[in-house]
C-alpha atoms as a PDB file:
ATOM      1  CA  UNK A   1       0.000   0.000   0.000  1.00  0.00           C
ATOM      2  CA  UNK A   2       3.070   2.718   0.929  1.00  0.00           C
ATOM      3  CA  UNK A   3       4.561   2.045  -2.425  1.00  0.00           C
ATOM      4  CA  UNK A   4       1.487   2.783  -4.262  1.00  0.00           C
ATOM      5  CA  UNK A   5       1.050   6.035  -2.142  1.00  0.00           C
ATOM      6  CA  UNK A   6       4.805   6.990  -2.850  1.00  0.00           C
ATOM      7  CA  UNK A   7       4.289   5.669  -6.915  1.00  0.00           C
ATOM      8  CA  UNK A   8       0.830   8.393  -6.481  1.00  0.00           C
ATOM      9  CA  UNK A   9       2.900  11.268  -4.635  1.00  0.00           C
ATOM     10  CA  UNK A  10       6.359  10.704  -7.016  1.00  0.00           C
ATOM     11  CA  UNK A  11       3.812  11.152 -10.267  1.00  0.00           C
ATOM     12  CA  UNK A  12       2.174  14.181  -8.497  1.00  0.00           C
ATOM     13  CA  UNK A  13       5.599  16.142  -7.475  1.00  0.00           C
ATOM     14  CA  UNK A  14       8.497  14.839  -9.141  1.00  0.00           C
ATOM     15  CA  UNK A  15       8.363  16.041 -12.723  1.00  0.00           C
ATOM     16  CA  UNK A  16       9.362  12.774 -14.252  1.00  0.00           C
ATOM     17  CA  UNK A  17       9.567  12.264 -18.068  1.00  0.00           C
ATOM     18  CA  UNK A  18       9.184   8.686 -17.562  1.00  0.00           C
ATOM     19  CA  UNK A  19       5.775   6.728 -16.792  1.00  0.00           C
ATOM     20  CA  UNK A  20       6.256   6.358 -13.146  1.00  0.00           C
ATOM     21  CA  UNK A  21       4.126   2.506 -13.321  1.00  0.00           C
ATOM     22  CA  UNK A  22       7.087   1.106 -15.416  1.00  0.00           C
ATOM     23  CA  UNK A  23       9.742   2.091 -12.873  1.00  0.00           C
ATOM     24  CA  UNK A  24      11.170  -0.465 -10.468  1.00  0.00           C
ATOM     25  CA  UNK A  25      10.455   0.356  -6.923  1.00  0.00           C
ATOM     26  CA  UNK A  26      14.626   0.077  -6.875  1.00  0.00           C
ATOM     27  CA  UNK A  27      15.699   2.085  -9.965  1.00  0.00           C
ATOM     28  CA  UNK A  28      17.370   5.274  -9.049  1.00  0.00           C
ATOM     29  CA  UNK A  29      14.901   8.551  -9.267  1.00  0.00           C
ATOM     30  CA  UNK A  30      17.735  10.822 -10.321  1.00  0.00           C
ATOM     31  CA  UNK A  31      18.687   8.726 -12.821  1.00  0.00           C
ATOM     32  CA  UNK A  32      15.108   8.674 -14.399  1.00  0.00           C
ATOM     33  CA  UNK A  33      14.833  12.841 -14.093  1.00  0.00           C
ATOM     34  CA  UNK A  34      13.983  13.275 -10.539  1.00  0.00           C
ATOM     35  CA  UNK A  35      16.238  17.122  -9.652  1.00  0.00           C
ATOM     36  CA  UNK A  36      17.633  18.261  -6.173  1.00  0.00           C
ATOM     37  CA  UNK A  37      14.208  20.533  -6.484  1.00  0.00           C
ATOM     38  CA  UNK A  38      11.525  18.218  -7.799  1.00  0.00           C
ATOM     39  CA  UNK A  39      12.561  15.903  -4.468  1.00  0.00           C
ATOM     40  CA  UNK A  40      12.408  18.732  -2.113  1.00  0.00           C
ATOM     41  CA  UNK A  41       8.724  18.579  -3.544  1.00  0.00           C
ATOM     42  CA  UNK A  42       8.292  15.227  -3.138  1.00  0.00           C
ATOM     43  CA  UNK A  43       9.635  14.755   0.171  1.00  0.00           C
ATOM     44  CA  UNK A  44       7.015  17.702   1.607  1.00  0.00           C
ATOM     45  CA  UNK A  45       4.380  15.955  -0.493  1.00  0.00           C
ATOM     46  CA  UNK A  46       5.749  12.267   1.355  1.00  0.00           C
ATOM     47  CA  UNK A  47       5.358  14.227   4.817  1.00  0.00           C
ATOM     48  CA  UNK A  48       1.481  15.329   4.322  1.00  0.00           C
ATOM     49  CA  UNK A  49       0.762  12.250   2.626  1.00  0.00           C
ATOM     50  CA  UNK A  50       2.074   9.956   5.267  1.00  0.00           C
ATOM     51  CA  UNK A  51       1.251  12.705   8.230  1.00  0.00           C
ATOM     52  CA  UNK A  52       5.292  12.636   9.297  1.00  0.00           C
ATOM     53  CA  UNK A  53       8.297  14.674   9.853  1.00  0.00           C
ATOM     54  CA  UNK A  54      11.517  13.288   7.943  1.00  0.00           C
ATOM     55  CA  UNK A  55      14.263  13.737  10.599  1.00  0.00           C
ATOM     56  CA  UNK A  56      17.769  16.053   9.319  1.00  0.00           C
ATOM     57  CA  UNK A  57      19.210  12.751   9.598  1.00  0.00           C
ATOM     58  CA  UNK A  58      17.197  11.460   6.632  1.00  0.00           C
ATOM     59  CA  UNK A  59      17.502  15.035   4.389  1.00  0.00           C
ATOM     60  CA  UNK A  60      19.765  13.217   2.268  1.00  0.00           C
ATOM     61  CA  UNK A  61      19.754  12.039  -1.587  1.00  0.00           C
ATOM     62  CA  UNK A  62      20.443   8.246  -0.503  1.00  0.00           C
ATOM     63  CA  UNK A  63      16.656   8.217   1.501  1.00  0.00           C
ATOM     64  CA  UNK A  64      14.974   9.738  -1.721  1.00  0.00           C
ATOM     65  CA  UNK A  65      16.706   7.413  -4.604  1.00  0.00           C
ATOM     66  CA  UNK A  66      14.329   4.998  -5.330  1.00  0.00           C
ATOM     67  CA  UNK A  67      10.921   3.872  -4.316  1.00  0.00           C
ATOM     68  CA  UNK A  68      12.228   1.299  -2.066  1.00  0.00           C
ATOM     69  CA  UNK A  69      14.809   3.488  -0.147  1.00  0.00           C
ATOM     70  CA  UNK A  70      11.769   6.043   0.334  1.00  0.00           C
ATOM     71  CA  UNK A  71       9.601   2.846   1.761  1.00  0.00           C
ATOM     72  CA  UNK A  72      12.522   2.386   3.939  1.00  0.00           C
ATOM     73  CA  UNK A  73      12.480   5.678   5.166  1.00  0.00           C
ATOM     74  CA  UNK A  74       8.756   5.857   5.985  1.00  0.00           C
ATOM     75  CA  UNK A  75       8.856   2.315   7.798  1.00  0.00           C
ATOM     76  CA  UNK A  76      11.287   3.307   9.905  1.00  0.00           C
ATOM     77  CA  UNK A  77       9.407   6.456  11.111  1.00  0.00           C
ATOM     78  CA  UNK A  78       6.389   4.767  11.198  1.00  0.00           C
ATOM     79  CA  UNK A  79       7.091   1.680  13.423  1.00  0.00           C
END
């Protein structure tokens, strides 16, 4: 259910030229078009869509490079 929710939130703020249903949940986001912006975006989109607060900790481009890495992120803040 998260992925779909981050797949719906990535296609709503991160300005991809690709069809964000044919990306693996572990392909790299940057790589596919995803800028430093676009994923300052998505990451405020992530917080209101998940109702959560990504620590300083987690500000960086290794949390936000892929679907998976963003699931991660969220699982861990959610547990």
């Amino acid at each position: 259910m998260s992925k779909e929710k981050i797949r719906q939130v990535l296609k709503d703020h991160g300005k991809f030229a690709a069809d964000m249903d044919s990306l693996a949940d572990d392909a790299d986001l940057y790589e596919a078009g995803m800028t430093s912006h676009a994923s300052v975006n998505v990451m405020l989109a992530l917080e209101d869509a998940f109702d959560l607060e990504f620590p300083d900790r987690m500000l960086k481009r290794s949390v936000f490079e892929s679907i998976d890495a963003i699931d991660a992120a969220i699982q861990e803040l959610t547990a």
